[in-house]
PDB file of N, CA and C in Angstrom:
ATOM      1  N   UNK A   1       1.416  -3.504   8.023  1.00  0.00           N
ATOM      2  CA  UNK A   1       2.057  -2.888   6.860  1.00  0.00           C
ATOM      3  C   UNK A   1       1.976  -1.364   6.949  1.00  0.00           C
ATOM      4  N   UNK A   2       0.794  -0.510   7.378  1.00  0.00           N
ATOM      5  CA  UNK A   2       0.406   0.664   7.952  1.00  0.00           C
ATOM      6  C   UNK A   2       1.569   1.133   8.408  1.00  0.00           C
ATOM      7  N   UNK A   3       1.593   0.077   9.550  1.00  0.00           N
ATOM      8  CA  UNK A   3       2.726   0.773  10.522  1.00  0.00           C
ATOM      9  C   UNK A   3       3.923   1.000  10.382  1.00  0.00           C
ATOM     10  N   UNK A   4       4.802   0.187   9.488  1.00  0.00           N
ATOM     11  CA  UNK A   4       5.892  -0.057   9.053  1.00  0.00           C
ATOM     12  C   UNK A   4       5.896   1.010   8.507  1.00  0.00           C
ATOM     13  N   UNK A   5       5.285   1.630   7.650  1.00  0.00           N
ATOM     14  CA  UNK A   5       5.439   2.450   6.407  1.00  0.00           C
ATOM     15  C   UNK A   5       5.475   3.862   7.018  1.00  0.00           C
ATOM     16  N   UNK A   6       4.623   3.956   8.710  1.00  0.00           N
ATOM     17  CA  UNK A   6       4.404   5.415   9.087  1.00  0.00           C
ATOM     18  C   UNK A   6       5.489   5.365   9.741  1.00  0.00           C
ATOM     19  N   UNK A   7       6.514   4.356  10.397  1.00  0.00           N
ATOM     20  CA  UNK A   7       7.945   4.479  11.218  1.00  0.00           C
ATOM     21  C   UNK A   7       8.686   4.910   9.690  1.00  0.00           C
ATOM     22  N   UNK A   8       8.589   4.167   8.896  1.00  0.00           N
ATOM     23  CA  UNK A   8       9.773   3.955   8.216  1.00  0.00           C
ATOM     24  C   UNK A   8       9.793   5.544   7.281  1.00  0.00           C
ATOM     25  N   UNK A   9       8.841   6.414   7.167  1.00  0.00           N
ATOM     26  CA  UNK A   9       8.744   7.696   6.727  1.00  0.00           C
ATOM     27  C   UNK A   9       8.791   8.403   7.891  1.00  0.00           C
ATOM     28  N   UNK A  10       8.695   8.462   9.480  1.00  0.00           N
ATOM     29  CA  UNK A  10       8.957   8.953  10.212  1.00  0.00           C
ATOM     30  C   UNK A  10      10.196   9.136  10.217  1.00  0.00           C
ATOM     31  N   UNK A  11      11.218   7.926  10.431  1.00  0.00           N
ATOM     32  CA  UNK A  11      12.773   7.421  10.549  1.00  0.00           C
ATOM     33  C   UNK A  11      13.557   8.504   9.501  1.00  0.00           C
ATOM     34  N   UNK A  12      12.971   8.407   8.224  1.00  0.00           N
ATOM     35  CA  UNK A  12      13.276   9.067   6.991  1.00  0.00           C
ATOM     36  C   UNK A  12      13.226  10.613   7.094  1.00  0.00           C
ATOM     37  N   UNK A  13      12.162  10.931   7.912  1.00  0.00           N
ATOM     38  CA  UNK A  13      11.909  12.720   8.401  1.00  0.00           C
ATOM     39  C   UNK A  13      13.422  13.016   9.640  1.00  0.00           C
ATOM     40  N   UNK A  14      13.302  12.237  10.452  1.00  0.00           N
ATOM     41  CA  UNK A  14      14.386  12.417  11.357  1.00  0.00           C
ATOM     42  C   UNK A  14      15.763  12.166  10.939  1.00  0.00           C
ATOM     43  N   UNK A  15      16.040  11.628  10.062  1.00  0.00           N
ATOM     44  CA  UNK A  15      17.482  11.201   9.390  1.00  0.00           C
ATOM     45  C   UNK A  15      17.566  12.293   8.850  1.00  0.00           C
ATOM     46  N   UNK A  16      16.686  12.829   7.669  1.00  0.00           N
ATOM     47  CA  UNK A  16      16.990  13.982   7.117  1.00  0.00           C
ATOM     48  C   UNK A  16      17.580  15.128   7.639  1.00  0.00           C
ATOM     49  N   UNK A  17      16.219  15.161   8.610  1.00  0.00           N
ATOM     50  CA  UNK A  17      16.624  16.084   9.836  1.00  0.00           C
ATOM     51  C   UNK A  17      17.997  16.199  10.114  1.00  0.00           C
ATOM     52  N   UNK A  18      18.528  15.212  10.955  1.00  0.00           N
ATOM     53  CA  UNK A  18      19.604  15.218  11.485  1.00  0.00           C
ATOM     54  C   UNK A  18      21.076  15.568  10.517  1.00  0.00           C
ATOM     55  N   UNK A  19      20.939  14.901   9.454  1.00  0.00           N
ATOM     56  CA  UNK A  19      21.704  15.362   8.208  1.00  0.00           C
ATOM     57  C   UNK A  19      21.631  16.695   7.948  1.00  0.00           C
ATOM     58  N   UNK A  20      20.415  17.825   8.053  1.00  0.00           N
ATOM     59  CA  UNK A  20      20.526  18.763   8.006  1.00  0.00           C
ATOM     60  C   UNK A  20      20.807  19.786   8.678  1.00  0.00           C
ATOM     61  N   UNK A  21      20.839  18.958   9.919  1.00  0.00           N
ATOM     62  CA  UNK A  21      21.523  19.379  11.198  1.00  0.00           C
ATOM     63  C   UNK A  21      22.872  19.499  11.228  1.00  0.00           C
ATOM     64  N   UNK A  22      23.259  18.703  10.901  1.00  0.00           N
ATOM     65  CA  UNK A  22      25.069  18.089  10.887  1.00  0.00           C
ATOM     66  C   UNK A  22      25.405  19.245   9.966  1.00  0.00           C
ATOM     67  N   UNK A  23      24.881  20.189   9.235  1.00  0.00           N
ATOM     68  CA  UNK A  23      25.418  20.944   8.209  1.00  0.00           C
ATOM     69  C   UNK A  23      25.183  21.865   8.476  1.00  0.00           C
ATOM     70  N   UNK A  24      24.496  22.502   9.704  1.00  0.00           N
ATOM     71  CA  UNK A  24      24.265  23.696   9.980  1.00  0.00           C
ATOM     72  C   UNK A  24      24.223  23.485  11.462  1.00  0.00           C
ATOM     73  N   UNK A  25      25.196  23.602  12.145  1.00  0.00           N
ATOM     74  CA  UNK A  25      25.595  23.880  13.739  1.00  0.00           C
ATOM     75  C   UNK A  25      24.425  24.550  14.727  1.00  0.00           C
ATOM     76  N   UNK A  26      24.703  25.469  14.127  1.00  0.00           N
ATOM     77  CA  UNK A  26      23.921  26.580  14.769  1.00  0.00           C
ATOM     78  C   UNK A  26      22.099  26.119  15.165  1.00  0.00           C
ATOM     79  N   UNK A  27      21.812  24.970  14.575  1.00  0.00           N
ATOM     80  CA  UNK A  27      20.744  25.091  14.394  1.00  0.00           C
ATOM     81  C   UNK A  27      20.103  23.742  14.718  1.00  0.00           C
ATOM     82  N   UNK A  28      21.100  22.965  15.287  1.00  0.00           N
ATOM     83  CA  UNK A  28      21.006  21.567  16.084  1.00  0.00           C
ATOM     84  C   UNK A  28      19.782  21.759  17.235  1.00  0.00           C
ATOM     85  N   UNK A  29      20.149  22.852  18.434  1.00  0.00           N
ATOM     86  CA  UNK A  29      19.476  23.009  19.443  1.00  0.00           C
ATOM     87  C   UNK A  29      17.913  23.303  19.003  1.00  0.00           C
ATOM     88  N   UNK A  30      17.803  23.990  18.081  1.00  0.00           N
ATOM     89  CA  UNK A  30      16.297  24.851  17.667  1.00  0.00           C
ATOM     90  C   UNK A  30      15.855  23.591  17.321  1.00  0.00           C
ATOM     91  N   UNK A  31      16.673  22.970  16.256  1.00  0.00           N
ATOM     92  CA  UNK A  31      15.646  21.379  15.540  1.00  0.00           C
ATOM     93  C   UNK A  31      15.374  20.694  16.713  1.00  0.00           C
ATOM     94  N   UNK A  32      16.511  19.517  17.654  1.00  0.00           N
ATOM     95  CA  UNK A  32      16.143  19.130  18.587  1.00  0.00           C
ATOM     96  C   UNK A  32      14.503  19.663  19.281  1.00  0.00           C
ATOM     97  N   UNK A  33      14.833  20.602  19.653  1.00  0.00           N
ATOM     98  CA  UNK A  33      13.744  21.648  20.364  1.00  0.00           C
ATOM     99  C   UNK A  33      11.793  21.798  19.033  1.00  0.00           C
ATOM    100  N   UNK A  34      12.599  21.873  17.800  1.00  0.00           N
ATOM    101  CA  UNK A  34      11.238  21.312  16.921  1.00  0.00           C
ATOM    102  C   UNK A  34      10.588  20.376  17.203  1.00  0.00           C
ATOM    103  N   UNK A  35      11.431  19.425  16.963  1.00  0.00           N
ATOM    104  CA  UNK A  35      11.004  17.936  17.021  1.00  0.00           C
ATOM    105  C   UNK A  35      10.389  16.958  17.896  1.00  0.00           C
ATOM    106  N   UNK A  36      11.008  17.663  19.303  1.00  0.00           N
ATOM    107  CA  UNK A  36      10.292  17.493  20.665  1.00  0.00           C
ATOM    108  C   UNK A  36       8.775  18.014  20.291  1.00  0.00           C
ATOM    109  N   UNK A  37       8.875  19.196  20.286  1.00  0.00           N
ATOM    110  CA  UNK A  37       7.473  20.022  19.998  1.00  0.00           C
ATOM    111  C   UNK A  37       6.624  18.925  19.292  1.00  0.00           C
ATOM    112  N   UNK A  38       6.958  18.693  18.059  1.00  0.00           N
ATOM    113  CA  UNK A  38       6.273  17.814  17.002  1.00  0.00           C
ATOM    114  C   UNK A  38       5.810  16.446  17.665  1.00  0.00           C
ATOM    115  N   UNK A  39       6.886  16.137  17.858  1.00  0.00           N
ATOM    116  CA  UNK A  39       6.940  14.512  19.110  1.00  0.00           C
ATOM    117  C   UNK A  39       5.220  14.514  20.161  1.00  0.00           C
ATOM    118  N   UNK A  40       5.995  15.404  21.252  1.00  0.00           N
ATOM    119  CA  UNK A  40       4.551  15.998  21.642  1.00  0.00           C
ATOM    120  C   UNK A  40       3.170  16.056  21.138  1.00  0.00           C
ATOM    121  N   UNK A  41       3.203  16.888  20.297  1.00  0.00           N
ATOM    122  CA  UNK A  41       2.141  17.279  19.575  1.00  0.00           C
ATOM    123  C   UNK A  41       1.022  15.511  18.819  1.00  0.00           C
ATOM    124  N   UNK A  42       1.895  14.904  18.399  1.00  0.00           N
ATOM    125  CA  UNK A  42       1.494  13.716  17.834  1.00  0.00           C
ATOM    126  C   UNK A  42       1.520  12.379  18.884  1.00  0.00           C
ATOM    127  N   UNK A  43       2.194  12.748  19.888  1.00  0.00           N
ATOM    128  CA  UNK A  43       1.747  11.713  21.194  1.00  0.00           C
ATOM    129  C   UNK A  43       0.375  12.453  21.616  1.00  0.00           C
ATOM    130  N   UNK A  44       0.338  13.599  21.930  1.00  0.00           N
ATOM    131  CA  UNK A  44      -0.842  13.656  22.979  1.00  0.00           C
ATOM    132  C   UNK A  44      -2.407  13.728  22.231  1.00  0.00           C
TER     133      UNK A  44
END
């Protein structure tokens, strides 16, 4: 149940994301490039 709940608010951070992406062009590459970072950061 843990787990479900930490994808399913993860899923919810990245959707947003991407929605807020879609509305600001310019700023696709930098997020991408966040998110990796973040990605990273919480794998290692």
């Amino acid at each position: 149940m843990k787990n479900s709940m930490l994808l399913g608010a993860m899923f919810g951070v990245v959707a947003a994301t991407a929605i807020y992406s879609a509305s600001n062009q310019n700023l696709i590459k930098k997020t991408k490039r966040t998110l990796l970072k973040k990605l990273e950061d919480v794998l290692d």
